[in-house]
PDB file of N, CA and C in Angstrom:
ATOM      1  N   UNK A   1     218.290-105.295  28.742  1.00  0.00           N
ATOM      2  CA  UNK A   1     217.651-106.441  29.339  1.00  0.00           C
ATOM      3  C   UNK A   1     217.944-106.424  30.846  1.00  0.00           C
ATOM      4  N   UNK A   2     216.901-107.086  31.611  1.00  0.00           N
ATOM      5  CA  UNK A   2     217.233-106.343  33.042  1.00  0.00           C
ATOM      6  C   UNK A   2     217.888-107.848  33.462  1.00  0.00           C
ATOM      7  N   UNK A   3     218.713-107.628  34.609  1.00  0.00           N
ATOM      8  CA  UNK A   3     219.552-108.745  35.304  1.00  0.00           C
ATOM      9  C   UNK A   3     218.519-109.658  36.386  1.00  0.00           C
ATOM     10  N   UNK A   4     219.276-111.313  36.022  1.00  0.00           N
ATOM     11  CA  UNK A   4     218.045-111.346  37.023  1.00  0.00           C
ATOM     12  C   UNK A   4     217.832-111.409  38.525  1.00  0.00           C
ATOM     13  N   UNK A   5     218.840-110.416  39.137  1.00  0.00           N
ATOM     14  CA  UNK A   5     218.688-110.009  40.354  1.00  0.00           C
ATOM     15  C   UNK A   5     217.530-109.193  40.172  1.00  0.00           C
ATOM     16  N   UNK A   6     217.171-107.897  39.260  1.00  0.00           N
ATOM     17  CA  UNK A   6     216.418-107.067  39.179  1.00  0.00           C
ATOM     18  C   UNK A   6     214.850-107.382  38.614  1.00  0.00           C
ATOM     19  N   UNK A   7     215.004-108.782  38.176  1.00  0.00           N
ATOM     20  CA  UNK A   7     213.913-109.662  37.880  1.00  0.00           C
ATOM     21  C   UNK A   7     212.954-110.018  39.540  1.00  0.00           C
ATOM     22  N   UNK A   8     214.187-110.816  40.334  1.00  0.00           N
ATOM     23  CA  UNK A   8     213.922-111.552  41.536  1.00  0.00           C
ATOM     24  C   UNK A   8     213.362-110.081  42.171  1.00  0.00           C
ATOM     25  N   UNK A   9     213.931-108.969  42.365  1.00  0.00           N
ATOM     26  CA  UNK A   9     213.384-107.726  42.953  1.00  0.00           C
ATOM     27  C   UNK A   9     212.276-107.396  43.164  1.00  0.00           C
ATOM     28  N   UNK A  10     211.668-107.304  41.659  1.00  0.00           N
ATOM     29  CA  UNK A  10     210.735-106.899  41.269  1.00  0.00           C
ATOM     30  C   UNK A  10     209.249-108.370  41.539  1.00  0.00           C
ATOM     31  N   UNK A  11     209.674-109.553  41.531  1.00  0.00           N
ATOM     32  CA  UNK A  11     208.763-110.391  41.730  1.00  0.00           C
ATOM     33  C   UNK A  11     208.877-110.265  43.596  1.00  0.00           C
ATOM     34  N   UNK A  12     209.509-110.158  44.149  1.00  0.00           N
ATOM     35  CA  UNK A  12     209.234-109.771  45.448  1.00  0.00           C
ATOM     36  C   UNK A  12     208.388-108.384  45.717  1.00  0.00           C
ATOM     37  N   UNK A  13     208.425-107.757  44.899  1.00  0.00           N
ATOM     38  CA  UNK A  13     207.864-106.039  45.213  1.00  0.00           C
ATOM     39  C   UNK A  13     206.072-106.932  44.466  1.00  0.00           C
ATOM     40  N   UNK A  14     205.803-107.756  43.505  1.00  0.00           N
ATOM     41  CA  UNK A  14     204.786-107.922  43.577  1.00  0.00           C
ATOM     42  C   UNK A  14     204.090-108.594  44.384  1.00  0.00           C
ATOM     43  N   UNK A  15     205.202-109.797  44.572  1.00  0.00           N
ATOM     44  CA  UNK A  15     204.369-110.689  45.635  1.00  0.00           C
ATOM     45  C   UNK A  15     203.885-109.786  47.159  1.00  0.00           C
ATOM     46  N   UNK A  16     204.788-108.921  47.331  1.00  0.00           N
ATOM     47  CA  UNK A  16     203.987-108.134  48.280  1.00  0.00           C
ATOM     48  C   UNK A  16     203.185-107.655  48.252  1.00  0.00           C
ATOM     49  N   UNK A  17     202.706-106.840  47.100  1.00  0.00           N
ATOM     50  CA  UNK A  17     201.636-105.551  46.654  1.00  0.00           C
ATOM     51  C   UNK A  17     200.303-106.846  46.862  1.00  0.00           C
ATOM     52  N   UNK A  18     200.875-107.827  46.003  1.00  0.00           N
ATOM     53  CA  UNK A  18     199.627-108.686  45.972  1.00  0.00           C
ATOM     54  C   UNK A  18     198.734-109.363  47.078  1.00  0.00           C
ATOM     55  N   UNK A  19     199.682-109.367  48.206  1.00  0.00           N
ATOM     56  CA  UNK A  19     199.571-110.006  49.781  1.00  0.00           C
ATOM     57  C   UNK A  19     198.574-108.344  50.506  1.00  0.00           C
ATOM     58  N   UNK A  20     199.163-107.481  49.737  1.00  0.00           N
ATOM     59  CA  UNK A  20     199.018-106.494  50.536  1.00  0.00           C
ATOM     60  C   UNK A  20     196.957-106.157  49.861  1.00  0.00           C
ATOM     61  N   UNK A  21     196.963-106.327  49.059  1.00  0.00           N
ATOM     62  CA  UNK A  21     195.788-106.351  48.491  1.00  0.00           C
ATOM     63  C   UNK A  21     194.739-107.622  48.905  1.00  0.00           C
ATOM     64  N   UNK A  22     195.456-108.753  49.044  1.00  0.00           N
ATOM     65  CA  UNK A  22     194.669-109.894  49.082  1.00  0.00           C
ATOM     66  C   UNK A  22     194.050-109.648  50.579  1.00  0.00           C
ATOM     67  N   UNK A  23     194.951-109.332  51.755  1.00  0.00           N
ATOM     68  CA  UNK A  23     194.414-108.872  52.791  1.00  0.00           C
ATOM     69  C   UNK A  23     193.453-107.667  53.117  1.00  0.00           C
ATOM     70  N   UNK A  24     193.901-106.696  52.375  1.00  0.00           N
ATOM     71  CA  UNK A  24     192.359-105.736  52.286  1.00  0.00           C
ATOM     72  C   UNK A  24     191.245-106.128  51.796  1.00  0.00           C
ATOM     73  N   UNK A  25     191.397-106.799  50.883  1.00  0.00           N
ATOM     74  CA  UNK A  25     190.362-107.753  50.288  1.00  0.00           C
ATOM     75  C   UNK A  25     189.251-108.900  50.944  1.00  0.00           C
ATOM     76  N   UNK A  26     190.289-109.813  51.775  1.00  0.00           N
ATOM     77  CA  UNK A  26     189.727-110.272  53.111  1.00  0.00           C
ATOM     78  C   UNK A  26     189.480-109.428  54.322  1.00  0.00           C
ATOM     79  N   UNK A  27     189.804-107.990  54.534  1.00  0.00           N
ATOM     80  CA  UNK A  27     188.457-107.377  55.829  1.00  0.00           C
ATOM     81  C   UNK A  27     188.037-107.180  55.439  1.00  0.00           C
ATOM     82  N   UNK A  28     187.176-106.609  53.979  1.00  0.00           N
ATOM     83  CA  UNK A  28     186.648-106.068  53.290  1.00  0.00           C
ATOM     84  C   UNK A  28     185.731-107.340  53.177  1.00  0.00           C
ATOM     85  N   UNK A  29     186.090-108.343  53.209  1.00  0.00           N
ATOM     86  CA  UNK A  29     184.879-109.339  53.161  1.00  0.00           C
ATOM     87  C   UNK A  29     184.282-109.908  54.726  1.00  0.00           C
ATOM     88  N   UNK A  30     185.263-109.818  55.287  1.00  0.00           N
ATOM     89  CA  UNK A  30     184.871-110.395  56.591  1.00  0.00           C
ATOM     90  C   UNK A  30     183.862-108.853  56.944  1.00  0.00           C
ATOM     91  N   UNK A  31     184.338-108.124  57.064  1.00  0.00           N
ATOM     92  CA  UNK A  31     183.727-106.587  57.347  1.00  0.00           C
ATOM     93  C   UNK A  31     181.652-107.158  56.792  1.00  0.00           C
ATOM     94  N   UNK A  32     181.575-107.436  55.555  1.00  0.00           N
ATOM     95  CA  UNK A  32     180.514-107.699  55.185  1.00  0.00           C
ATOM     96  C   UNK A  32     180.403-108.886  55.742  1.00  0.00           C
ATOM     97  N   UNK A  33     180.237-110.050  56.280  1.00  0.00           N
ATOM     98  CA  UNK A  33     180.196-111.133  56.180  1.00  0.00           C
ATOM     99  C   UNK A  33     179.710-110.717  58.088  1.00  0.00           C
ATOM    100  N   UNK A  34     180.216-110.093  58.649  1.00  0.00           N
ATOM    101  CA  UNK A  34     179.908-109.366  60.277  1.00  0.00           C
ATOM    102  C   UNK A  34     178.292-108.671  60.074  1.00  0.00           C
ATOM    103  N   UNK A  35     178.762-107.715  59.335  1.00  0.00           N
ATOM    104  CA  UNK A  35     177.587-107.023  59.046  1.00  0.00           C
ATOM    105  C   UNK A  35     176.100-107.804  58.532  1.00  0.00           C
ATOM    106  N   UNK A  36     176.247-109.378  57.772  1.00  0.00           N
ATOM    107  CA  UNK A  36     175.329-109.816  56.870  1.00  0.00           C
ATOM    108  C   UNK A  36     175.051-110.741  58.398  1.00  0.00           C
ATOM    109  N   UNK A  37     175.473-111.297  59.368  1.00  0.00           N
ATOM    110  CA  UNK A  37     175.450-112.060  60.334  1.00  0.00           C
ATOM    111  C   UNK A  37     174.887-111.755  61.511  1.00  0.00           C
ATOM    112  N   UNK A  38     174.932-110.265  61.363  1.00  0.00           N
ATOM    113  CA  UNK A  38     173.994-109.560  62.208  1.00  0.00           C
ATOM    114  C   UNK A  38     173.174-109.289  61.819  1.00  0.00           C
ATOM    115  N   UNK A  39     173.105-108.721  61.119  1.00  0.00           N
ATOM    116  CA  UNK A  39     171.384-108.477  60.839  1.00  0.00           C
ATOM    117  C   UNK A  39     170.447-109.988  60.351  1.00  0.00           C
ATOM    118  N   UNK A  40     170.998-110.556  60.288  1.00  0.00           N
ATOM    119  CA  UNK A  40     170.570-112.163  59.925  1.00  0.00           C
ATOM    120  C   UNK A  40     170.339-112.720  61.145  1.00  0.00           C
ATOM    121  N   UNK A  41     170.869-112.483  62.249  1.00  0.00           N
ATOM    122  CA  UNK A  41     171.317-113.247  63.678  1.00  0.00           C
ATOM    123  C   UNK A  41     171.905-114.288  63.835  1.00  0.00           C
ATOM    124  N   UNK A  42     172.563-114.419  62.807  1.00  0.00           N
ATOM    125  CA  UNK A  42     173.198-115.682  62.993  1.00  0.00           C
ATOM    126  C   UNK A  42     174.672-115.618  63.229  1.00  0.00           C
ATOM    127  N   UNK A  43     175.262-117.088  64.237  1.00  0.00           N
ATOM    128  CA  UNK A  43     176.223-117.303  65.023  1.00  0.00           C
ATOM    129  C   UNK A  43     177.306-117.831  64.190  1.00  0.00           C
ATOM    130  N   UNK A  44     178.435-117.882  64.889  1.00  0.00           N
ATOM    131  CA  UNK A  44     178.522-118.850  64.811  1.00  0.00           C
ATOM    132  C   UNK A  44     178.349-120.436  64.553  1.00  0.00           C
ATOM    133  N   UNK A  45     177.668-120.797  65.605  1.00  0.00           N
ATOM    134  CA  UNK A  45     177.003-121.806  66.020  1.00  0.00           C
ATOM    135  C   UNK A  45     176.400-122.323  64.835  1.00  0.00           C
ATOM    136  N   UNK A  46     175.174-121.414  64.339  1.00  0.00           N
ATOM    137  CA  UNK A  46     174.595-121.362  63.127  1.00  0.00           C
ATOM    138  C   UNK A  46     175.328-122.194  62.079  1.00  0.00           C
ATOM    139  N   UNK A  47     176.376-121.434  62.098  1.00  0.00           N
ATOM    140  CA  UNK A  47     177.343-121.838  60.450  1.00  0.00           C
ATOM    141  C   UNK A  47     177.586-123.305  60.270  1.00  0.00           C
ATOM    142  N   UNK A  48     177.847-123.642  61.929  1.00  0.00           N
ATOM    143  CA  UNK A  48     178.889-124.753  62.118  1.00  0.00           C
ATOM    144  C   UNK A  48     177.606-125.919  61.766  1.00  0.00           C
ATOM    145  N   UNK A  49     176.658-125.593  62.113  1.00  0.00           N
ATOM    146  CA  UNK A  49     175.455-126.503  62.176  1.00  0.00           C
ATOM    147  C   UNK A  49     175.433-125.930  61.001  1.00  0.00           C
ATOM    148  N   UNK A  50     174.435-125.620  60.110  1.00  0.00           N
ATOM    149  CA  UNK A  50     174.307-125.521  58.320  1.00  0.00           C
ATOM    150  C   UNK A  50     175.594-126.236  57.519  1.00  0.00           C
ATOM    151  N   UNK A  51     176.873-126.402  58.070  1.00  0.00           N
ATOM    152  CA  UNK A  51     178.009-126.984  57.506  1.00  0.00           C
ATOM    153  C   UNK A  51     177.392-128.817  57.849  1.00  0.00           C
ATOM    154  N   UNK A  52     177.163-128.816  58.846  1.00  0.00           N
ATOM    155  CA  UNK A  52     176.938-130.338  59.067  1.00  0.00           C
ATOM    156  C   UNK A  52     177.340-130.644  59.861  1.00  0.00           C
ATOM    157  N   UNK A  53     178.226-129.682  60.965  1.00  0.00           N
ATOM    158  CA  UNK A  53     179.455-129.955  61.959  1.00  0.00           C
ATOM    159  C   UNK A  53     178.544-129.382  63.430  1.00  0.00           C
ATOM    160  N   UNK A  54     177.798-131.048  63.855  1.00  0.00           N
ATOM    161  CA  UNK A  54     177.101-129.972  64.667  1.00  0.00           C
ATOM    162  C   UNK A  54     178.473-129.711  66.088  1.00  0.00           C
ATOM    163  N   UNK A  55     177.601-128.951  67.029  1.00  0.00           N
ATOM    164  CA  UNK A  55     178.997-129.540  68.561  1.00  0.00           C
ATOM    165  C   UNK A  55     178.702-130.847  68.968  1.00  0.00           C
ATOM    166  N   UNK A  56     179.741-131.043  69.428  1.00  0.00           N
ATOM    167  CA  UNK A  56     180.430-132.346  70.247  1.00  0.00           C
ATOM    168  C   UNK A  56     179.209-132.502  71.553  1.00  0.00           C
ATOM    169  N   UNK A  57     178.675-133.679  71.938  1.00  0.00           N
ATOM    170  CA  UNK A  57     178.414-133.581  72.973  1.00  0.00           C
ATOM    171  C   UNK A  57     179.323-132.761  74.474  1.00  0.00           C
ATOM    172  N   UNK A  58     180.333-133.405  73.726  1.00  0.00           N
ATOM    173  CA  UNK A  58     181.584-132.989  75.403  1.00  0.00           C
ATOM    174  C   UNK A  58     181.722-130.992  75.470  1.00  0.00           C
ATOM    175  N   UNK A  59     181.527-130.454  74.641  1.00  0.00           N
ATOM    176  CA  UNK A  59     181.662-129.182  74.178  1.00  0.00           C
ATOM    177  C   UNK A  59     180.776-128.374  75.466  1.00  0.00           C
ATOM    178  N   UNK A  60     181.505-127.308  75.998  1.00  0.00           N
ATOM    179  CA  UNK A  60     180.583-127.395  77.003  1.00  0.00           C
ATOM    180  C   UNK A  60     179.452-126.044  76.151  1.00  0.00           C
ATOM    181  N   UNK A  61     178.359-125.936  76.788  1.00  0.00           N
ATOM    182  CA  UNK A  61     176.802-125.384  76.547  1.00  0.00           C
ATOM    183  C   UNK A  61     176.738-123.993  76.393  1.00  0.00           C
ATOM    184  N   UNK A  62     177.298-122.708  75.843  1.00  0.00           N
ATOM    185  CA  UNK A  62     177.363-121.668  75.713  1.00  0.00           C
ATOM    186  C   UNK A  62     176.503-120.395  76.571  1.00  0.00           C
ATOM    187  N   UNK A  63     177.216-119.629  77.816  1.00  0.00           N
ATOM    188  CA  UNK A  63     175.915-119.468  78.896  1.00  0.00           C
ATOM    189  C   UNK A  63     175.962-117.769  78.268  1.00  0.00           C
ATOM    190  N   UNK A  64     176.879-117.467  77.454  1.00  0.00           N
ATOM    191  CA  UNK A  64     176.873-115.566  77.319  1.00  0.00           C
ATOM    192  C   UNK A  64     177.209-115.661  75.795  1.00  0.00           C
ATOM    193  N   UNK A  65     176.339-114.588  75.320  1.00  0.00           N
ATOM    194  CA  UNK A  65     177.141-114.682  74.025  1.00  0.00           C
ATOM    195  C   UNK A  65     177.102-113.080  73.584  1.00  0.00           C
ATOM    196  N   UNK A  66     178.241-112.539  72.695  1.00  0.00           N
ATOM    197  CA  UNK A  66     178.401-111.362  72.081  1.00  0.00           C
ATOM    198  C   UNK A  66     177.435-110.777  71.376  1.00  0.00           C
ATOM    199  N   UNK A  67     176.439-109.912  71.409  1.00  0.00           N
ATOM    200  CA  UNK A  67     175.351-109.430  70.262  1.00  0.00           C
ATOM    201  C   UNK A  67     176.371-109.102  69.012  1.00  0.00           C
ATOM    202  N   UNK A  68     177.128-108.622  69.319  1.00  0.00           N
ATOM    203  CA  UNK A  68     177.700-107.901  67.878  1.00  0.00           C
ATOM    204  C   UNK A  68     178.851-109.340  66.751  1.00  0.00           C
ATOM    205  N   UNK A  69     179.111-110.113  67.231  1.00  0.00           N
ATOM    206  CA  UNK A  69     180.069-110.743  66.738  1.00  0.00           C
ATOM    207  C   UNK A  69     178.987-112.257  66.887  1.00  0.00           C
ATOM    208  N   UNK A  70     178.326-112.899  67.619  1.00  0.00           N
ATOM    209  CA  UNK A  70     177.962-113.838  68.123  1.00  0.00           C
ATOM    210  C   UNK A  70     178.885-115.238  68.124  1.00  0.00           C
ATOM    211  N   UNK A  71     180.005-114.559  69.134  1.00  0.00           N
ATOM    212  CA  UNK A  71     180.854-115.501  69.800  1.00  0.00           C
ATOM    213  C   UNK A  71     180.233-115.678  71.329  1.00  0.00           C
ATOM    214  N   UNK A  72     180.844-116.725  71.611  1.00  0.00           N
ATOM    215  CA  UNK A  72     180.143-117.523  72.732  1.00  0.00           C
ATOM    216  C   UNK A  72     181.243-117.599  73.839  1.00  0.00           C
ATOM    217  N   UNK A  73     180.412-117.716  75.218  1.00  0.00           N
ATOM    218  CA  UNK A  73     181.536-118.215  76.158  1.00  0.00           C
ATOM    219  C   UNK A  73     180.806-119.203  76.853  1.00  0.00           C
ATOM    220  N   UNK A  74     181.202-120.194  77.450  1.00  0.00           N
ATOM    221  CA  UNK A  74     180.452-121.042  78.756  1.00  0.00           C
ATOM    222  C   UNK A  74     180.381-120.233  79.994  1.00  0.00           C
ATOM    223  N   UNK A  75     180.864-119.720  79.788  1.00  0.00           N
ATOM    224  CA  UNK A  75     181.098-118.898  81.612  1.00  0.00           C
ATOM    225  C   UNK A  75     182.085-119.420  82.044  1.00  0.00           C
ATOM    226  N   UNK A  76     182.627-120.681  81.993  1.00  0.00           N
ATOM    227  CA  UNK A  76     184.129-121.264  82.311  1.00  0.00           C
ATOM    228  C   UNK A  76     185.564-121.084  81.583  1.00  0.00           C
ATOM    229  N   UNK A  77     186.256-120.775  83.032  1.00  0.00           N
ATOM    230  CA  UNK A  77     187.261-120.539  82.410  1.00  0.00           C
ATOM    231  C   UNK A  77     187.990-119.017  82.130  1.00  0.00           C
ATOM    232  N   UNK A  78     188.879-118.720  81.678  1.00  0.00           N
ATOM    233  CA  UNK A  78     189.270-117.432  81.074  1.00  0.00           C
ATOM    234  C   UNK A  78     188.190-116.620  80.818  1.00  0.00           C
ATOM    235  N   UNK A  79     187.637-115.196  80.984  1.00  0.00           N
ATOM    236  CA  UNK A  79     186.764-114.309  80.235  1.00  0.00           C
ATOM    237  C   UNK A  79     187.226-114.235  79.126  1.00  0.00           C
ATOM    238  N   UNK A  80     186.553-114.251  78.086  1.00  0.00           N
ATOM    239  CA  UNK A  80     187.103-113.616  76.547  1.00  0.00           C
ATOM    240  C   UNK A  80     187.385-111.954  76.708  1.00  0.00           C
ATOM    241  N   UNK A  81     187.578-111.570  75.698  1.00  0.00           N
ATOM    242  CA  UNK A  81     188.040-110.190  75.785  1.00  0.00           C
ATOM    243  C   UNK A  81     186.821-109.366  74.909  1.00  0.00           C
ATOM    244  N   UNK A  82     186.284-110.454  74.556  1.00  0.00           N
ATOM    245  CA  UNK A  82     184.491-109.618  74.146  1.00  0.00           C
ATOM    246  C   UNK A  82     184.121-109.138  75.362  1.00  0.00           C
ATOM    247  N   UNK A  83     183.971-110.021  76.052  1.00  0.00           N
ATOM    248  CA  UNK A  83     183.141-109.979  77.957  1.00  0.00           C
ATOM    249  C   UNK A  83     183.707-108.717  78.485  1.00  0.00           C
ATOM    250  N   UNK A  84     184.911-108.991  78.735  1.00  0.00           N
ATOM    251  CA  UNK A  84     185.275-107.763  79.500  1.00  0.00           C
ATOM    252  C   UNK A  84     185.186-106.606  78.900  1.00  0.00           C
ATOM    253  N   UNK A  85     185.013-106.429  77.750  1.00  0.00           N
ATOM    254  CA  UNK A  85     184.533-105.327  76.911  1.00  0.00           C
ATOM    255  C   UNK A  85     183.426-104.743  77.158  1.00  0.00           C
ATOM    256  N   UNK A  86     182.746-105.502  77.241  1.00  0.00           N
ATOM    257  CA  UNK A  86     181.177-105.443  77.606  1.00  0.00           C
ATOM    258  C   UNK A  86     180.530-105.087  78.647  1.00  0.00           C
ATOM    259  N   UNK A  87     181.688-105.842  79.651  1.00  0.00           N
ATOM    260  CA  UNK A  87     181.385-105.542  81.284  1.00  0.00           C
ATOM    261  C   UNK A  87     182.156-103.889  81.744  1.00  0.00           C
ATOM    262  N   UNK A  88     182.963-103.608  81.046  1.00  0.00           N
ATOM    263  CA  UNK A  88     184.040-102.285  81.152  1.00  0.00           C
ATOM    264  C   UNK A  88     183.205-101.221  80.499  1.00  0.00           C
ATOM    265  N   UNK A  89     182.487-101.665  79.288  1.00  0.00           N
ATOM    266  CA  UNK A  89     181.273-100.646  78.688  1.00  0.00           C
ATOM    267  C   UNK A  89     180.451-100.021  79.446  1.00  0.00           C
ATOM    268  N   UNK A  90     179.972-100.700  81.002  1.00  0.00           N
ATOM    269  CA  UNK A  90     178.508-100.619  81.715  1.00  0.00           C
ATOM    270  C   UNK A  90     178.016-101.771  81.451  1.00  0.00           C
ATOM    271  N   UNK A  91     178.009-102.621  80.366  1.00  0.00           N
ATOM    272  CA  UNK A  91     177.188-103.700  80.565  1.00  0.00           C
ATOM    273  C   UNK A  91     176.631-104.714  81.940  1.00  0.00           C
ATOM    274  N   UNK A  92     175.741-105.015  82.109  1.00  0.00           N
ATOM    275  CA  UNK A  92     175.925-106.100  82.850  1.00  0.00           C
ATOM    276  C   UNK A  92     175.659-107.802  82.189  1.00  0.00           C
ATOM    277  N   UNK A  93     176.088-108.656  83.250  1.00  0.00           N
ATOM    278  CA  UNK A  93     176.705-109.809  82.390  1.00  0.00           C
ATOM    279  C   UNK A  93     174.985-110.398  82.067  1.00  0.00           C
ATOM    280  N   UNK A  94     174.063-109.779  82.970  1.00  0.00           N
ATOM    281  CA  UNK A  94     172.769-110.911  82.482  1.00  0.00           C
ATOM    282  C   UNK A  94     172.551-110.145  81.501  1.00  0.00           C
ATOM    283  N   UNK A  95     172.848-109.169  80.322  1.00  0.00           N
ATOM    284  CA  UNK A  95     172.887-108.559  79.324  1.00  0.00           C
ATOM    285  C   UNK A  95     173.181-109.802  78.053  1.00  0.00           C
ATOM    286  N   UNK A  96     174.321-110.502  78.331  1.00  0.00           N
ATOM    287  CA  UNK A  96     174.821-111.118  77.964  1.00  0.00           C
ATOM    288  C   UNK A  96     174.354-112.440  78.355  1.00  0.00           C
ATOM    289  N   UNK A  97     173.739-113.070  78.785  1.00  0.00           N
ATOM    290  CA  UNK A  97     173.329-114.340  78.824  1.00  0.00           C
ATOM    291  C   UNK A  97     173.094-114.938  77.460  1.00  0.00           C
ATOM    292  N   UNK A  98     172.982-115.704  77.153  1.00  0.00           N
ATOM    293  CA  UNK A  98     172.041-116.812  75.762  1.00  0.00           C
ATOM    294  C   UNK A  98     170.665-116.354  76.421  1.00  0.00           C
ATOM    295  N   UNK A  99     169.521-116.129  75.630  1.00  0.00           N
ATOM    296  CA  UNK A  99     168.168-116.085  75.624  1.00  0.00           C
ATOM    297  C   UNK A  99     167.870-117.158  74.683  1.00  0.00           C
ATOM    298  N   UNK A 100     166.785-117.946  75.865  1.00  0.00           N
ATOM    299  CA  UNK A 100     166.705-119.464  75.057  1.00  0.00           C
ATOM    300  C   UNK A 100     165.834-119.130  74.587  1.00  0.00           C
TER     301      UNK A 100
END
């Protein structure tokens, strides 16, 4: 009969395996969930509005947004690290504008 130090062991060696799975499991969905959002075109933004949550008036107005991810910036403030990605690529930033 095993001791139950070697009990407690072994439920730690699963709870990991299981963490370790549950997280491949979640990029593996987000991975699709990127992929289904693009070719769909939809944002962010999108989601938050279909949830019911539209933005805040005070929220400021989104002036660039990511093609590949469709995260947003105002232009104020910090660059995201999409932007400078983008801009370090060759991009230029009217690449990146919102097209109304």
């Amino acid at each position: 009969m095993p001791t139950y130090a070697e009990i407690q062991a072994q439920i730690e060696q699963l709870q990991a395996d299981a963490e370790k799975i549950r997280q491949d499991n979640m990029s593996t969905a987000i991975a699709q969930i990127r992929a289904l959002m693009k070719e769909h075109g939809v944002t962010l933004d999108d989601l938050s509005k279909a949830n019911g949550k539209e933005s805040s008036a005070s929220s400021p107005i989104a002036k660039y947004r990511d093609p590949e991810t469709g995260n947003s910036w105002s232009g104020r403030g910090k660059k995201p690290g999409w932007f400078k990605r983008h801009i370090e690529a060759g991009e230029s930033e009217e690449s990146l504008l919102v097209k109304p």
